[in-house]
C-alpha atoms as a PDB file:
ATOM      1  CA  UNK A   1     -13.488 -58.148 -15.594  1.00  0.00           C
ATOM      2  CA  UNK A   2     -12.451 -54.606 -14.659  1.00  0.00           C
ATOM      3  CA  UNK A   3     -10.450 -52.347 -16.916  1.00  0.00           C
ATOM      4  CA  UNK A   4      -7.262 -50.231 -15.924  1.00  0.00           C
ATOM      5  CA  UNK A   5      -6.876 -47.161 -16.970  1.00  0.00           C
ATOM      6  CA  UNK A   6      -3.274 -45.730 -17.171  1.00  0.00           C
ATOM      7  CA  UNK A   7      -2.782 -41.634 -16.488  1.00  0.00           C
ATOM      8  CA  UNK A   8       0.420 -40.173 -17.861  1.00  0.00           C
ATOM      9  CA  UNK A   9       2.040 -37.643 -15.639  1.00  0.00           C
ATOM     10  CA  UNK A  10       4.577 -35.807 -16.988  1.00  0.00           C
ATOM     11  CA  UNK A  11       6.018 -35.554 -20.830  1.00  0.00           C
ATOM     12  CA  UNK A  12       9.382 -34.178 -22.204  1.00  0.00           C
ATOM     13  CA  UNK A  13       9.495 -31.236 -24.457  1.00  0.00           C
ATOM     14  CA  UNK A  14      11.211 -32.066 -27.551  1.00  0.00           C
ATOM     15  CA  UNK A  15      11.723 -28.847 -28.872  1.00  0.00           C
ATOM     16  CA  UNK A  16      11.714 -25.259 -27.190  1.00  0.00           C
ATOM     17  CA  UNK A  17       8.552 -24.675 -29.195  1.00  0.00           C
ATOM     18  CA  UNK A  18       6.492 -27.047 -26.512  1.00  0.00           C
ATOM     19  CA  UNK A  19       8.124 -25.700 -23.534  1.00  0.00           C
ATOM     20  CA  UNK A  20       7.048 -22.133 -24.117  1.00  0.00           C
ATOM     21  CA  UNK A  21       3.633 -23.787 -24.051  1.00  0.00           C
ATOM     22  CA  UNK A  22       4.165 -25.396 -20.872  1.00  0.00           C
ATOM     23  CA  UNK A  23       2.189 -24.626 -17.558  1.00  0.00           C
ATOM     24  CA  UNK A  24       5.593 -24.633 -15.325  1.00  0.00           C
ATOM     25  CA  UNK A  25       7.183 -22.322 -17.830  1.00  0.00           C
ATOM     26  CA  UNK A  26       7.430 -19.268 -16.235  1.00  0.00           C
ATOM     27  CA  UNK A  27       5.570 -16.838 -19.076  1.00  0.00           C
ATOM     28  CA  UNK A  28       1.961 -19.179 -18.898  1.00  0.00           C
ATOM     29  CA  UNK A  29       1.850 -18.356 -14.507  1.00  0.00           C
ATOM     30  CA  UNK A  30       1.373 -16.605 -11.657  1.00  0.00           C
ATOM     31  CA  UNK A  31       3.746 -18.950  -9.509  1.00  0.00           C
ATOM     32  CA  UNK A  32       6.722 -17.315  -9.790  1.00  0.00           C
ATOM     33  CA  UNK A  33       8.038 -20.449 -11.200  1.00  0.00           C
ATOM     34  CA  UNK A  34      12.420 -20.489 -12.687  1.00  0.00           C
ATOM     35  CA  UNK A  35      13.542 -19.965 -15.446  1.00  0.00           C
ATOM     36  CA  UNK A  36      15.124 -23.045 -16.459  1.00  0.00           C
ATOM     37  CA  UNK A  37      16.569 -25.280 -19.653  1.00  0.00           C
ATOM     38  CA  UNK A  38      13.492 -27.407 -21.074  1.00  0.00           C
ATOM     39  CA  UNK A  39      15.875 -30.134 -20.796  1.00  0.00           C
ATOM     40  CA  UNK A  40      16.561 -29.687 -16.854  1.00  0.00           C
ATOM     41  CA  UNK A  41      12.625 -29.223 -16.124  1.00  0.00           C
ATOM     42  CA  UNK A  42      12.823 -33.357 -15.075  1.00  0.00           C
ATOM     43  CA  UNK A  43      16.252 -33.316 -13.214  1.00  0.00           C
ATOM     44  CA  UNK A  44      16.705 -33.364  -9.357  1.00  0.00           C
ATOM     45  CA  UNK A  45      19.633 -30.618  -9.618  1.00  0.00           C
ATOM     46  CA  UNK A  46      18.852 -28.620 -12.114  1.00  0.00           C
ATOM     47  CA  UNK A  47      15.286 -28.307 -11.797  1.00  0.00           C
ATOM     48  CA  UNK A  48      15.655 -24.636 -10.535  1.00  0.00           C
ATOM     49  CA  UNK A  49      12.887 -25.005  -8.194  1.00  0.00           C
ATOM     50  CA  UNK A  50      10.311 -26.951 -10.397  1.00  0.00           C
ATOM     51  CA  UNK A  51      10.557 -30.249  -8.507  1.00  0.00           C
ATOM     52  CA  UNK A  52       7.990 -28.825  -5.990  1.00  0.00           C
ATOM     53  CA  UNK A  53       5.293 -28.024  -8.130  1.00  0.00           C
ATOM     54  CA  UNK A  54       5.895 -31.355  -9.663  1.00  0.00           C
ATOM     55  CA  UNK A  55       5.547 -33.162  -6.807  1.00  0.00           C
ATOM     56  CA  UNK A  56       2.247 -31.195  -5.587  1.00  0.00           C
ATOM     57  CA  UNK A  57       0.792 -32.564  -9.105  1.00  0.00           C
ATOM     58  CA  UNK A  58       1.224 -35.547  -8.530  1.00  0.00           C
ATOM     59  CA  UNK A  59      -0.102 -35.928  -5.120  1.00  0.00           C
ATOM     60  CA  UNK A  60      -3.078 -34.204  -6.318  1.00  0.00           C
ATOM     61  CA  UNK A  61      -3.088 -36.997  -9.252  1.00  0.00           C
ATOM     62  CA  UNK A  62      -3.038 -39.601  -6.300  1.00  0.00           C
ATOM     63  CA  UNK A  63      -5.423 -38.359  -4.261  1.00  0.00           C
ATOM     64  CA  UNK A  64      -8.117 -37.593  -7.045  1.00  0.00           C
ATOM     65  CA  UNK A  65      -7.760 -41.066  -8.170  1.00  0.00           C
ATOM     66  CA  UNK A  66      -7.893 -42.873  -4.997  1.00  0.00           C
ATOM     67  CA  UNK A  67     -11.077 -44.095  -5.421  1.00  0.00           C
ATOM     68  CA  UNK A  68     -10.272 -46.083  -8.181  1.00  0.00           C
ATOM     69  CA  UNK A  69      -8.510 -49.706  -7.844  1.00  0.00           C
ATOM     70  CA  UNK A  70      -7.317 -49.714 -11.742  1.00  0.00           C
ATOM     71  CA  UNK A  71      -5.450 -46.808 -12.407  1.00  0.00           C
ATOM     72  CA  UNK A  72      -1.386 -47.275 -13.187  1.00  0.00           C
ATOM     73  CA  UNK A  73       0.532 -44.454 -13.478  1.00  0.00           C
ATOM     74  CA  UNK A  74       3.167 -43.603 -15.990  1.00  0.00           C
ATOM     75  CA  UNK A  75       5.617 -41.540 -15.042  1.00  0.00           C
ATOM     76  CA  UNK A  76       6.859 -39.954 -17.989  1.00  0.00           C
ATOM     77  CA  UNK A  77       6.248 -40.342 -21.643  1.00  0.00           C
ATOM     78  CA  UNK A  78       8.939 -41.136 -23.868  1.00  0.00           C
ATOM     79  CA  UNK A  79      11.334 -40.066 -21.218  1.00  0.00           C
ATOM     80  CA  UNK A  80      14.588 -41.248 -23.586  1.00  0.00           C
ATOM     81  CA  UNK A  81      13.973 -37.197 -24.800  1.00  0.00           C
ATOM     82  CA  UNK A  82      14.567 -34.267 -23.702  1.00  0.00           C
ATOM     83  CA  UNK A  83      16.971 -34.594 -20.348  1.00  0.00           C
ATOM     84  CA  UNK A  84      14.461 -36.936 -18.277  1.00  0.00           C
ATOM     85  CA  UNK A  85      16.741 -38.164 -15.838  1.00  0.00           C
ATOM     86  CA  UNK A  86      16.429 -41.820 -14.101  1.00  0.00           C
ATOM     87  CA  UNK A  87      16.987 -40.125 -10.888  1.00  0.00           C
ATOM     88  CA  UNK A  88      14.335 -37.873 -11.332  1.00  0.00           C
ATOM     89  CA  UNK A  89      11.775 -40.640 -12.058  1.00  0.00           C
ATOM     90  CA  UNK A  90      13.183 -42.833  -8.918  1.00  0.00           C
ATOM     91  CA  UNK A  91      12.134 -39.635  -6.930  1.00  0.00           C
ATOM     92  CA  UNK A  92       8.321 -39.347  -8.484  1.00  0.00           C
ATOM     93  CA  UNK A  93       7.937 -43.342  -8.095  1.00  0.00           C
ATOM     94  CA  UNK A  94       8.721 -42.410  -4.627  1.00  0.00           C
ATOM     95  CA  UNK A  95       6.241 -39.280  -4.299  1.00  0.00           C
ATOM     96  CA  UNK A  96       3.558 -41.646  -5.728  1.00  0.00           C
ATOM     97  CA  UNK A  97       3.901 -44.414  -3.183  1.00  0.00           C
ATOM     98  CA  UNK A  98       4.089 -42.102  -0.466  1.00  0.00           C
ATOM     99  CA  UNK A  99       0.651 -40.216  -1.685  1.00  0.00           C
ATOM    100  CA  UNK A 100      -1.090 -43.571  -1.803  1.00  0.00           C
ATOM    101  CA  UNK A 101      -0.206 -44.078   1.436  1.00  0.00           C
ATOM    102  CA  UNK A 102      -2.449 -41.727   2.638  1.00  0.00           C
ATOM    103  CA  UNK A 103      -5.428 -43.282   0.474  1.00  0.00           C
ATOM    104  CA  UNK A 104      -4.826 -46.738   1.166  1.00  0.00           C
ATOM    105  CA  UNK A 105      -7.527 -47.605   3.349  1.00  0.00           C
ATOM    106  CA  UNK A 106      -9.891 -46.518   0.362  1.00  0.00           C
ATOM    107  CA  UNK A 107      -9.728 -48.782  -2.102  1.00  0.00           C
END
């Protein structure tokens, strides 16, 4: 019997403490990326700019785990915190059946 494996894509930042930390905060890169509210980071209108870099991770999530029949994906951890809109999960649902799309005829 084959195991699944689930891979957790995105977490809220509960306090400002963990967004300073954060690879899409604009201190930790190169990217240029906004600077925005930790709690509009997963929003689709106040992202600043944010929901493209988003959805490049997790087509790159997609398409490094195509191989693999058993992998679910959870969108967002504990996404009752921190400003995680329903919208904004809709949309990466979306991204992530459209990226499989492209690997389909792998698995």
């Amino acid at each position: 019997m084959a195991s699944s494996s689930k891979s957790n894509l995105f977490c809220p930042f509960y306090d400002q403490s963990q967004w300073v930390l954060s690879p899409l905060h604009p201190r930790n890169n190169i990217n240029q990326t906004p600077a925005v509210s930790r709690t509009n980071v997963y929003t689709l209108d106040r992202h600043g700019g944010l929901l493209e870099f988003q959805e490049r991770l997790v087509r790159k999530f997609v398409a490094e785990l195509a191989e693999f029949d058993n992998v679910y994906y959870e969108i967002c951890n504990e996404p009752y915190f921190g400003g995680v809109t329903l919208d904004w999960q809709r949309h990466i649902a979306d991204v992530i059946t459209d990226a499989q799309k492209t690997h389909l005829s792998q698995n």
